[in-house]
C-alpha atoms as a PDB file:
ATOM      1  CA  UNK A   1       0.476  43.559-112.003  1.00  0.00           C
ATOM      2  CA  UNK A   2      -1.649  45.072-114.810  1.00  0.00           C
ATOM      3  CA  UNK A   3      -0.668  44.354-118.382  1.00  0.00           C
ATOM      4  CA  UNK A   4      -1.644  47.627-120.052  1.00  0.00           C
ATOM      5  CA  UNK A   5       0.163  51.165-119.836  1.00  0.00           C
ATOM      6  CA  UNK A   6      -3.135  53.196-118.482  1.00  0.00           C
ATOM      7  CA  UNK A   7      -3.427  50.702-115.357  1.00  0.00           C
ATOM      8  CA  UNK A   8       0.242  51.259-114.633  1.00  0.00           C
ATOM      9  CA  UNK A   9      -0.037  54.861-114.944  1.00  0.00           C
ATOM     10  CA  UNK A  10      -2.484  54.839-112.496  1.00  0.00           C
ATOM     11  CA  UNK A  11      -0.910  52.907-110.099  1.00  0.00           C
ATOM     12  CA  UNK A  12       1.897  55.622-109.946  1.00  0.00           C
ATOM     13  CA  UNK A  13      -0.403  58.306-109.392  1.00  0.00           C
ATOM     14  CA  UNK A  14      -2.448  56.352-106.424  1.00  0.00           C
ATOM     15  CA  UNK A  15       1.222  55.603-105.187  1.00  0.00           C
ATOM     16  CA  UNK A  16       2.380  59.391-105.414  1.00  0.00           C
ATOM     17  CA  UNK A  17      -1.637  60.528-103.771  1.00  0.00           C
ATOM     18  CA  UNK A  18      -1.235  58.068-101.013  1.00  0.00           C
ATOM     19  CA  UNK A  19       2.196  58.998-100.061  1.00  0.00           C
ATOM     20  CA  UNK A  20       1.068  62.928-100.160  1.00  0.00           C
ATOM     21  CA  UNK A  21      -2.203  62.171 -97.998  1.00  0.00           C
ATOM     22  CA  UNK A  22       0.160  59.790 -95.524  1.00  0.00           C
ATOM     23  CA  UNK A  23       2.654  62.868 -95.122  1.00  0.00           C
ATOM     24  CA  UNK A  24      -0.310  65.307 -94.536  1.00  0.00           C
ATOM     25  CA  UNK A  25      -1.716  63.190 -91.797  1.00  0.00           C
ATOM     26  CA  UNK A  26       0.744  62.738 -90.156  1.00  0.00           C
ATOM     27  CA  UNK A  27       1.966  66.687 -89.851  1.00  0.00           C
ATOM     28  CA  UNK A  28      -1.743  66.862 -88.906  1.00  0.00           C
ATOM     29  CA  UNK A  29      -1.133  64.196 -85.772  1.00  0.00           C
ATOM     30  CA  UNK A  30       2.217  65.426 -84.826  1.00  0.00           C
ATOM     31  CA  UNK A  31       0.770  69.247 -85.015  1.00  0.00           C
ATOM     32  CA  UNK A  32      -2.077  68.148 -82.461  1.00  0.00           C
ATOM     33  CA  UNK A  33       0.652  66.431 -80.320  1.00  0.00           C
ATOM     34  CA  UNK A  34       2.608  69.096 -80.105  1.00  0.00           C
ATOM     35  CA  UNK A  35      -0.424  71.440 -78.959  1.00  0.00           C
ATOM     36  CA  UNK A  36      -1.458  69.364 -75.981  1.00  0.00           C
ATOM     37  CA  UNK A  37       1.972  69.187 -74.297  1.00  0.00           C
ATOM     38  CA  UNK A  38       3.026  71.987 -71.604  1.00  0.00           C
ATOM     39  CA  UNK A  39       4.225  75.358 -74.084  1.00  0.00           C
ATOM     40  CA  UNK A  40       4.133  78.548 -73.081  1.00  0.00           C
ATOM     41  CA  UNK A  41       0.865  80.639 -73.871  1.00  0.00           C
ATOM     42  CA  UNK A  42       2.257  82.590 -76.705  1.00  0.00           C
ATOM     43  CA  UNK A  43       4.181  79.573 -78.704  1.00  0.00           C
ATOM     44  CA  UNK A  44       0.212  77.503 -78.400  1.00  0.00           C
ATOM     45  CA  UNK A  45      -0.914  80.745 -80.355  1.00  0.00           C
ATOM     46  CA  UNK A  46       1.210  80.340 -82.932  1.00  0.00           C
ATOM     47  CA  UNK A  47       1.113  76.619 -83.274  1.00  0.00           C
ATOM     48  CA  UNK A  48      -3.416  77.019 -83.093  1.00  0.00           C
ATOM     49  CA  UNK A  49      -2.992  79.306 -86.011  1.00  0.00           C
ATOM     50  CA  UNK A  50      -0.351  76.907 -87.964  1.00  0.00           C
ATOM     51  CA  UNK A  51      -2.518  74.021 -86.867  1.00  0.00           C
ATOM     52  CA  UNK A  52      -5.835  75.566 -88.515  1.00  0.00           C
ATOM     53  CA  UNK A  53      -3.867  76.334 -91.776  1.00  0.00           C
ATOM     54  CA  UNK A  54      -2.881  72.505 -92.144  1.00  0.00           C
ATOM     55  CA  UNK A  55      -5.906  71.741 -91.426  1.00  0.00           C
ATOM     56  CA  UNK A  56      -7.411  73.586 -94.301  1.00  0.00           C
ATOM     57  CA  UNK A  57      -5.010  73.627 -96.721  1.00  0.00           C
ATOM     58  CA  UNK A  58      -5.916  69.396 -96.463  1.00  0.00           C
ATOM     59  CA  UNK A  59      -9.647  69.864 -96.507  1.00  0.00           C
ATOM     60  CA  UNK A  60      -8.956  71.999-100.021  1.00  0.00           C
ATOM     61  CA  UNK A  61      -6.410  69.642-101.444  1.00  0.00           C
ATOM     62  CA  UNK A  62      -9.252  66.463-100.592  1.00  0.00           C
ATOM     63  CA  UNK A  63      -6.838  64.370 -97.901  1.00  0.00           C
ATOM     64  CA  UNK A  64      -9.769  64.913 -94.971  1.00  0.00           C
ATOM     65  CA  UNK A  65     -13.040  65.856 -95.413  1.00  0.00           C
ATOM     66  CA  UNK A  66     -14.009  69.457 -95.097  1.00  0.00           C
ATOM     67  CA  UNK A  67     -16.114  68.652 -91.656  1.00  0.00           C
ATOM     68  CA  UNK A  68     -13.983  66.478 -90.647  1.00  0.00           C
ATOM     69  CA  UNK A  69     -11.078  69.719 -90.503  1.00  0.00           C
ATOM     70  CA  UNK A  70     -13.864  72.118 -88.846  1.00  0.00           C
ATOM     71  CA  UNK A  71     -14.649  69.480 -86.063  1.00  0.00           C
ATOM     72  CA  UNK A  72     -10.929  69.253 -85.531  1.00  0.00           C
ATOM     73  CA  UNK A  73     -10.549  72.884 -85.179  1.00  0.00           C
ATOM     74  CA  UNK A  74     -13.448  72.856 -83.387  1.00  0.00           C
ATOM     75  CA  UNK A  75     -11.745  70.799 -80.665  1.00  0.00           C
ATOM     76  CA  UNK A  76      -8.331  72.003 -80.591  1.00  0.00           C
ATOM     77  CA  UNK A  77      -9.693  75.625 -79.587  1.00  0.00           C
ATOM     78  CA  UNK A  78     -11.624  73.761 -77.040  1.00  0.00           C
ATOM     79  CA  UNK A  79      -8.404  72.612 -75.246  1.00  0.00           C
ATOM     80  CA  UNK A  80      -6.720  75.750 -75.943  1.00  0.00           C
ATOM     81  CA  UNK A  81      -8.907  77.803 -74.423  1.00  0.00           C
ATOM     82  CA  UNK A  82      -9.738  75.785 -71.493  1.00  0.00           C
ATOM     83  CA  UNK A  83      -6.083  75.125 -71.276  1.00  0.00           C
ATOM     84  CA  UNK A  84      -5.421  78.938 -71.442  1.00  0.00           C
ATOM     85  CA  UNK A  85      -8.285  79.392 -68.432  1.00  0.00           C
ATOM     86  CA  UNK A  86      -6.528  77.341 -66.184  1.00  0.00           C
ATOM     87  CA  UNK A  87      -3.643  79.413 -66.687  1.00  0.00           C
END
């Protein structure tokens, strides 16, 4: 445990930063999830779009990288639109 105030301090923040960054992860996992399994056409619209907001709103805010959230988007309209050609 550190002995003087700034260390502490900091600790709190990192705390507060890591919980943020767990919770945006996560949304970002459950989001992809959610687009792979069997929706109808128009709900996997709406749920690309919400899934490429996340996805930048954490590249801005620093929890991924900013190439890591294009390759992801990358990818998910990949499946989506092969998913909406077999359709």
């Amino acid at each position: 445990m550190p002995q003087h105030k700034s260390p502490r301090k900091r600790m709190k923040t990192d705390a507060k930063r890591q919980a943020r960054n767990n919770y945006v992860k996560r949304t970002l996992r459950s989001l992809d999830k959610q687009i792979r399994a069997e929706l109808p056409a128009e709900e996997k619209q709406a749920l690309l779009d919400k899934i490429y907001s996340q996805l930048d709103k954490a590249a801005k805010k620093g929890v991924i990288h900013k190439r890591t959230a294009s390759r992801r988007k990358a990818r998910v309209a990949l499946f989506f639109n092969k998913d909406q050609n077999k359709a």
